[in-house]
N, C-alpha and C. Protein backbone atom coordinates (compact mmCIF):
# COMPACT_ATOMS: atom_id res chain seq x y z
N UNK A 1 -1.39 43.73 146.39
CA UNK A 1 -2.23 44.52 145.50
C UNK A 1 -1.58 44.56 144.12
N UNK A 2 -1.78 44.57 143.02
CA UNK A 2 -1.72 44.33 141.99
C UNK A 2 -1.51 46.16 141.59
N UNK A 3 -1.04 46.13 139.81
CA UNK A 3 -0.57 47.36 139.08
C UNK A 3 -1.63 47.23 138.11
N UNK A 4 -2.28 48.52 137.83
CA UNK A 4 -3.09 48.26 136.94
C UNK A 4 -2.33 49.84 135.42
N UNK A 5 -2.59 49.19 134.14
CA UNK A 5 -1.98 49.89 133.37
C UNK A 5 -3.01 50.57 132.65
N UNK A 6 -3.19 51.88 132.33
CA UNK A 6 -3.98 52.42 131.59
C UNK A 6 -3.10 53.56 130.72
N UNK A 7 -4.06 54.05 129.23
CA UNK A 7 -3.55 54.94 128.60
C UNK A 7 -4.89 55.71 129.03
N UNK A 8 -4.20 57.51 129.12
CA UNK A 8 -4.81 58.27 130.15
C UNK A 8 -4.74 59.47 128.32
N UNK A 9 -6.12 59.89 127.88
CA UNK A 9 -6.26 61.14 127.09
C UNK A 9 -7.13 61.96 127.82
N UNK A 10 -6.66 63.02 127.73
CA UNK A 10 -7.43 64.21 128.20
C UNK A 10 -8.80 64.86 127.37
N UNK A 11 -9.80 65.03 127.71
CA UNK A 11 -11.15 64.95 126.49
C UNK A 11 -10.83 66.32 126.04
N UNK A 12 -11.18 66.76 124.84
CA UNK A 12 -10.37 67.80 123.70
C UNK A 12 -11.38 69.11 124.34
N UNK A 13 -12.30 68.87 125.07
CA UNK A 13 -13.22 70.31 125.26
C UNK A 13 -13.45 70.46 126.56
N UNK A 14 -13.71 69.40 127.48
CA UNK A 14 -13.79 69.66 129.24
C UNK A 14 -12.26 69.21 129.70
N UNK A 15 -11.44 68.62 128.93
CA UNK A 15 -9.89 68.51 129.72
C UNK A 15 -10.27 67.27 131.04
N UNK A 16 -11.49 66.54 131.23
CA UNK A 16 -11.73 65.68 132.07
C UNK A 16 -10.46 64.14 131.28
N UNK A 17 -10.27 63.26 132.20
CA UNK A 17 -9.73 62.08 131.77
C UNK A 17 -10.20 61.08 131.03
N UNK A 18 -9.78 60.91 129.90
CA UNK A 18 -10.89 59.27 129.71
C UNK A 18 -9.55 58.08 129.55
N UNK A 19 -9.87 57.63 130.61
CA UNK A 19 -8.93 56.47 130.73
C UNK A 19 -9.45 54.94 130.40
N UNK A 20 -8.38 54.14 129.66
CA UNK A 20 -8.85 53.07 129.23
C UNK A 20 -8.00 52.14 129.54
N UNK A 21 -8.62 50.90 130.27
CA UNK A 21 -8.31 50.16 131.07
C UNK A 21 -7.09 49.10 129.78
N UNK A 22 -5.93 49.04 129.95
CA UNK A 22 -4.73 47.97 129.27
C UNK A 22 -4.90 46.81 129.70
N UNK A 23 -4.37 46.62 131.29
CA UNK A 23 -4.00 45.08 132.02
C UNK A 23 -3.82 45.47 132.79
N UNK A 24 -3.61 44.38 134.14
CA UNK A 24 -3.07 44.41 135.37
C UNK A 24 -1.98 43.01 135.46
N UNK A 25 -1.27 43.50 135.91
CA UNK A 25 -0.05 43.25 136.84
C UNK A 25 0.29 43.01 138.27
N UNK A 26 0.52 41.75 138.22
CA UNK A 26 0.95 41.32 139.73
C UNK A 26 2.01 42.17 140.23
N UNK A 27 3.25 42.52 139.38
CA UNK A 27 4.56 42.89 140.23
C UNK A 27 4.62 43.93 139.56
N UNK A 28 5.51 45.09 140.17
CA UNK A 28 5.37 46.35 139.72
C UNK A 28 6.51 46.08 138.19
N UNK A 29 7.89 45.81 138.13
CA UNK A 29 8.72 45.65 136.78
C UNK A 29 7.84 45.19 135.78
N UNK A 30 6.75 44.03 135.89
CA UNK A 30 6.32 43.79 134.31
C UNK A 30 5.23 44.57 133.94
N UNK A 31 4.44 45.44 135.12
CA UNK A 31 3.71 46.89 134.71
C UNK A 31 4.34 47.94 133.66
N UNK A 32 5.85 48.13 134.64
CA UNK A 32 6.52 49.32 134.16
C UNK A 32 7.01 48.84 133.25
N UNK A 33 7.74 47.52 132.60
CA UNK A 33 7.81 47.02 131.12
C UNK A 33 7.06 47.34 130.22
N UNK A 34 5.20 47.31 130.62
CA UNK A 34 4.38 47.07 129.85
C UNK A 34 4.02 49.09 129.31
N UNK A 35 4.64 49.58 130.13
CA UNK A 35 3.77 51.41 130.08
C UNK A 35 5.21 51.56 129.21
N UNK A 36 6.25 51.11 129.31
CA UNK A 36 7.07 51.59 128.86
C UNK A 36 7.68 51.42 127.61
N UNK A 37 6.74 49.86 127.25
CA UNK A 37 6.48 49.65 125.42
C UNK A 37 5.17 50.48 124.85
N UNK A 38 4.46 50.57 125.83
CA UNK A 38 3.28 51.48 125.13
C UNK A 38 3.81 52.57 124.92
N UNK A 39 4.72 53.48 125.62
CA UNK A 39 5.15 54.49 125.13
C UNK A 39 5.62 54.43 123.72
N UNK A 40 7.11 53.20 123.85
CA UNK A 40 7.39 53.37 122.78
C UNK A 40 6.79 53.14 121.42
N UNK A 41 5.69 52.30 121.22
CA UNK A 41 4.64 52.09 120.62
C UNK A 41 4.29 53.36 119.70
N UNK A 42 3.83 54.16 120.61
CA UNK A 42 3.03 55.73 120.59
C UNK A 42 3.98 56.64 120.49
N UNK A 43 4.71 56.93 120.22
CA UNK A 43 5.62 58.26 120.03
C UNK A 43 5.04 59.22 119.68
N UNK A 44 4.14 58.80 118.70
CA UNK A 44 4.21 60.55 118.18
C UNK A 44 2.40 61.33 118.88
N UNK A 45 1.51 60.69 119.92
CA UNK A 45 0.78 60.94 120.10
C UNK A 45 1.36 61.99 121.69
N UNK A 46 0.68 63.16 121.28
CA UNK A 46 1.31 64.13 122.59
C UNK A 46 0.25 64.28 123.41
N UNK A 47 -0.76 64.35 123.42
CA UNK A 47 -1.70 64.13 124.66
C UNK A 47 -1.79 63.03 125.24
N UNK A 48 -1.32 61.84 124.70
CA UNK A 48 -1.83 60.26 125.25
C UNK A 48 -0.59 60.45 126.45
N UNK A 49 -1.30 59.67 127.68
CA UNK A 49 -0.18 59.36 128.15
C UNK A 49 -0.34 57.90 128.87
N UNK A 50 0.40 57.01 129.19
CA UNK A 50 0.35 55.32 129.52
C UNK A 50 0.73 54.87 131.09
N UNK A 51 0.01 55.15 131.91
CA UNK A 51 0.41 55.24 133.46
C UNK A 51 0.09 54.22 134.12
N UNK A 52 0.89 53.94 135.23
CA UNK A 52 0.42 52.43 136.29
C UNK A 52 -0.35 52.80 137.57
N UNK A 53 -1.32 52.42 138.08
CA UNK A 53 -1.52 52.87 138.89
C UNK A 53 -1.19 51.20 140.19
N UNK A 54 -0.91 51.32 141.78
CA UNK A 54 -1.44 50.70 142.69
C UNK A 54 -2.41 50.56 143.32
N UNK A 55 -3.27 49.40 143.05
CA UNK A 55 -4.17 49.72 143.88
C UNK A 55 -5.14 48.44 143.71
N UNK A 56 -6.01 48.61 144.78
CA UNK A 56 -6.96 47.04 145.83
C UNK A 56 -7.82 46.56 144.13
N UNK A 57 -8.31 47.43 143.55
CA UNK A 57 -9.14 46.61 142.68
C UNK A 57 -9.36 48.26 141.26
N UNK A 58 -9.98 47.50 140.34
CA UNK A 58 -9.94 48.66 138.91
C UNK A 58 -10.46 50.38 139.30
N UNK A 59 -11.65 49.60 140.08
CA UNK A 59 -12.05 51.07 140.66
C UNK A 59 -11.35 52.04 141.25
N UNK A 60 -10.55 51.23 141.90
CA UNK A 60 -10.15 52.54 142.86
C UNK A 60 -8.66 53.11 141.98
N UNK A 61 -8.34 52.21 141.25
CA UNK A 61 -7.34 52.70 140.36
C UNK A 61 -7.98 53.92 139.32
N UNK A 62 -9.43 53.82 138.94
CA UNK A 62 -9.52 54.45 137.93
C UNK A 62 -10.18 55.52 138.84
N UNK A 63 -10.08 55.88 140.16
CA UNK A 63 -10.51 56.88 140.99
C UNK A 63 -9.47 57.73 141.16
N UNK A 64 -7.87 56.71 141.13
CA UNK A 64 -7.18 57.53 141.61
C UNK A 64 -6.23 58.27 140.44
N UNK A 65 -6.53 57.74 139.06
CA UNK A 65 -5.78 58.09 138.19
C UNK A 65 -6.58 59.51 137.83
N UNK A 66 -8.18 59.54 138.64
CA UNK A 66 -8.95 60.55 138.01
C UNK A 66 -8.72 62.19 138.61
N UNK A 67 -8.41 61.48 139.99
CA UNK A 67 -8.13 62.85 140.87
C UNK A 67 -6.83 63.90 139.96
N UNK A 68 -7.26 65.38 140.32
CA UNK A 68 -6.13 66.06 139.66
C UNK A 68 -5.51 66.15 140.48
N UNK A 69 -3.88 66.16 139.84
CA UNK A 69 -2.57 66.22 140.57
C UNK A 69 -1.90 67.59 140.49
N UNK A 70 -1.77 68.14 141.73
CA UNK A 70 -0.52 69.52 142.12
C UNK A 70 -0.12 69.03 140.75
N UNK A 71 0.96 70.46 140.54
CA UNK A 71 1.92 70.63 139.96
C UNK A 71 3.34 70.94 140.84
N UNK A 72 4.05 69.65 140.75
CA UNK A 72 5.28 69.44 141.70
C UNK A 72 5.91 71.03 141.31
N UNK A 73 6.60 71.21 142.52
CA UNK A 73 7.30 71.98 142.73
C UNK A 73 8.96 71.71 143.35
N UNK A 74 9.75 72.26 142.13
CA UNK A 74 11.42 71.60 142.09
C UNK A 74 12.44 72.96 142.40
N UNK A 75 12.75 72.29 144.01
CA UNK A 75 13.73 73.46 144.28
C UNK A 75 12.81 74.52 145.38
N UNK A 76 13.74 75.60 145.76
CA UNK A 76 13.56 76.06 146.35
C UNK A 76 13.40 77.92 145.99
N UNK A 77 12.07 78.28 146.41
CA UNK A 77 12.32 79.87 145.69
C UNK A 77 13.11 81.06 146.33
C-alpha cells in the first residue's frame, strides 16, 4: 500500500478539514522526506499542517485523515 501526502487546513468557521491532495509514495522514508520539506517550506503558517497518511487508495486516505482524532493522553493521573 502506498503513503499518500497531504497539507491538512482547518476551514476558518466550521473547523471541518480541507485537505489537499500533494503525492503518493511507494515507501514510507521518501513520504516522510517529502512532509518534512513541506514543513520546512511553510514555517510560518500555524494552522497548515503536512501529514502522510497509509492507505489502499486516495479515498480512503482522505477518509481517514478526515475522521477526528482523541486527544492523546501522556502519563498517568
Amino acid at each position: 500500500m502506498p503513503y499518500f501526502v497531504y497539507e491538512v487546513v482547518p476551514h476558518p468557521e466550521s473547523g471541518a478539514k480541507l485537505l489537499t491532495y500533494i503525492e503518493t509514495y511507494p515507501k514510507y522514508r521518501e513520504a516522510k522526506l517529502r512532509v518534512k520539506q513541506e514543513r520546512k517550506n511553510h514555517p510560518d503558517r500555524d494552522q497548515q499542517e503536512f501529514r502522510l497518511v497509509f492507505a489502499k487508495n486516495q479515498v480512503e486516505a482522505e477518509k481517514l485523515l478526515s475522521i477526528p482524532r482523541e486527544e492523546r493522553v501522556i502519563g498517568d493521573i
